[in-house]
N, C-alpha and C. Protein backbone atom coordinates (compact mmCIF):
# COMPACT_ATOMS: atom_id res chain seq x y z
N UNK A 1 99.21 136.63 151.92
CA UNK A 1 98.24 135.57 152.09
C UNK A 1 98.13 134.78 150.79
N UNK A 2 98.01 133.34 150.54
CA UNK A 2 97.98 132.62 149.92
C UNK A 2 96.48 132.65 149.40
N UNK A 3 96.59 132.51 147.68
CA UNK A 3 95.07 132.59 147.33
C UNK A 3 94.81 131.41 146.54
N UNK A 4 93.10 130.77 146.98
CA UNK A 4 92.99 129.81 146.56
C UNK A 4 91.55 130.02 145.21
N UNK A 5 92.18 129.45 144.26
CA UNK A 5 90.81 129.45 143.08
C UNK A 5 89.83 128.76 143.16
N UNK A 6 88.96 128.92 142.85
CA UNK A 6 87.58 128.44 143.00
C UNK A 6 86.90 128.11 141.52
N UNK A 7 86.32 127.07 141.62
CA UNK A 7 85.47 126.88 139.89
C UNK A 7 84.81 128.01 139.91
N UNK A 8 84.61 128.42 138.35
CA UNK A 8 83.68 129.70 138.47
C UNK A 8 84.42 130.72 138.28
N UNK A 9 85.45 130.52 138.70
CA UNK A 9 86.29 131.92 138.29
C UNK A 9 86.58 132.82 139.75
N UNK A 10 86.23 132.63 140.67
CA UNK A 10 86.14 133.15 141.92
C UNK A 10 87.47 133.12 142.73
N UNK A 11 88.13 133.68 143.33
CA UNK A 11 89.27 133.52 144.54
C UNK A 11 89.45 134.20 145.59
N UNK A 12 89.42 133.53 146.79
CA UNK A 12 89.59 133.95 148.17
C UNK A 12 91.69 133.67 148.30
N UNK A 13 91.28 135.02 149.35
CA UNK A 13 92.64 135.06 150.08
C UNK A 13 92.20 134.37 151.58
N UNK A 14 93.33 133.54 152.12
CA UNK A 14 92.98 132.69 152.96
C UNK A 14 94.58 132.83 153.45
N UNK A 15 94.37 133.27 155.31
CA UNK A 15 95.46 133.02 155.96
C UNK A 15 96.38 131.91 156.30
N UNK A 16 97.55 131.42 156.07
CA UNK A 16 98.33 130.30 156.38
C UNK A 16 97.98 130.06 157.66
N UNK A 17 97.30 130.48 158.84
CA UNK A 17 96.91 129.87 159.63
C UNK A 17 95.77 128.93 159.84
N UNK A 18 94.80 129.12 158.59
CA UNK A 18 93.67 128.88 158.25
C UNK A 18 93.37 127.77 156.85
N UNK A 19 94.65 128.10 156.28
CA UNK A 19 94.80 127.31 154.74
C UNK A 19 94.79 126.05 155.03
N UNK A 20 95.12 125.27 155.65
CA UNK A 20 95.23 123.80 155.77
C UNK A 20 93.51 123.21 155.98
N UNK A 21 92.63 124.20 157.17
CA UNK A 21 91.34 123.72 157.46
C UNK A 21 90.49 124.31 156.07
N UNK A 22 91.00 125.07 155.49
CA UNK A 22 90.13 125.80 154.34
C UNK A 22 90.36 124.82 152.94
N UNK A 23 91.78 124.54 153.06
CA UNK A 23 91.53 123.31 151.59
C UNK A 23 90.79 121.76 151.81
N UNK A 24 90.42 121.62 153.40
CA UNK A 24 90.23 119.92 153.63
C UNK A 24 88.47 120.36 153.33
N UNK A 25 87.81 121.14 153.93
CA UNK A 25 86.92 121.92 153.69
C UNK A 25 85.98 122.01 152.61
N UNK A 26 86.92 122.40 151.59
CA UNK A 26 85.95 123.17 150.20
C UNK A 26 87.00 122.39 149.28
N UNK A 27 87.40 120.97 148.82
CA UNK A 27 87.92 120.64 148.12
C UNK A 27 86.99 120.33 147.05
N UNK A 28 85.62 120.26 146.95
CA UNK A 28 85.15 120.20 145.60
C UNK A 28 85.03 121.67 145.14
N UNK A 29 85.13 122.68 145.59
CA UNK A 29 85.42 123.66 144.92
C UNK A 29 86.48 124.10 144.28
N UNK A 30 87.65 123.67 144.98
CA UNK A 30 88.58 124.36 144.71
C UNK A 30 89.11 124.07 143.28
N UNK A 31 89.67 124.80 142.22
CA UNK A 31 90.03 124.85 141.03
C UNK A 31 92.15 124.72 140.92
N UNK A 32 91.94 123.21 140.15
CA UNK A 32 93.50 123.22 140.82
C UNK A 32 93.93 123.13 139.20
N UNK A 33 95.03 124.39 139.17
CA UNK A 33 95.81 125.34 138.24
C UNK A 33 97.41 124.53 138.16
N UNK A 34 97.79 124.56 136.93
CA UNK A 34 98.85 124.21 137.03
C UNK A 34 100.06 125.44 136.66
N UNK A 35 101.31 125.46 136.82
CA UNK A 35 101.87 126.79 136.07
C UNK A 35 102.91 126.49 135.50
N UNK A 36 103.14 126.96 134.73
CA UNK A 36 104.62 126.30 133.85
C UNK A 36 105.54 126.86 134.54
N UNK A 37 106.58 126.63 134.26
CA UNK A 37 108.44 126.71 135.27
C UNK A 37 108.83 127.28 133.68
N UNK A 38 109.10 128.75 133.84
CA UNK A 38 109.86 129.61 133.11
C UNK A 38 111.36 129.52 132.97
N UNK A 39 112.26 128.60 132.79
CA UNK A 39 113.53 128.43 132.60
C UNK A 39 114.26 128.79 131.41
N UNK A 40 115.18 129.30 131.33
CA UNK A 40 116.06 129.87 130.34
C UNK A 40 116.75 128.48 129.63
N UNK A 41 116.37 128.59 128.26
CA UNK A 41 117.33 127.40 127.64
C UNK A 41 118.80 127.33 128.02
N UNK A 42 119.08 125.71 128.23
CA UNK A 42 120.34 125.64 128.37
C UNK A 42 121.06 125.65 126.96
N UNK A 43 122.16 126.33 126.76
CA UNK A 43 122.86 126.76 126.05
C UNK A 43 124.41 125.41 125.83
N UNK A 44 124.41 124.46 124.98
CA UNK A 44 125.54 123.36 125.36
C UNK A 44 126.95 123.98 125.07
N UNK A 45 126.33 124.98 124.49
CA UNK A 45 128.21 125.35 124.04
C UNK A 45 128.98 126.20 125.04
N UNK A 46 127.66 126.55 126.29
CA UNK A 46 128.58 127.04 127.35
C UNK A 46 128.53 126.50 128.40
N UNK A 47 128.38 124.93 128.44
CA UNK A 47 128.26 124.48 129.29
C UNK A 47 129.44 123.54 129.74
N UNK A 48 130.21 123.92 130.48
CA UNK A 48 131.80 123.19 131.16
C UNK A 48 131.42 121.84 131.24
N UNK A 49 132.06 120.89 130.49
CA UNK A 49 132.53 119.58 130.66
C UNK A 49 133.64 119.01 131.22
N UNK A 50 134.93 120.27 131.52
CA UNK A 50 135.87 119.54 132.24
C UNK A 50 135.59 119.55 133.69
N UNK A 51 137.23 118.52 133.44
CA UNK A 51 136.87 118.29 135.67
C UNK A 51 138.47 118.36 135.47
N UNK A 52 139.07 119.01 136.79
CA UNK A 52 140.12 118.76 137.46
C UNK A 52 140.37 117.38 137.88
């Protein structure tokens, strides 16, 4: 189940059958999080430049 944050520090688990009427709902509550994208540095010296 998908969980949604709440100001305050609070979070409900809320069924995907239910999530769509639950975010139109309680949108001044809801606490919107951002998350960083963990990617591995690209490395140029192993990165293939040729082409056939």
């Amino acid at each position: 189940m998908p969980t949604v944050y709440l100001k305050g520090g609070d979070s409900v688990q809320v069924s995907l059958e239910n999530l769509e009427d639950y975010l139109n709902e309680n949108q001044e509550r809801i606490e919107i999080r951002r998350k960083k994208l963990r990617r591995p540095p690209i490395d140029n010296a192993t990165v293939s430049t040729s082409s056939k």
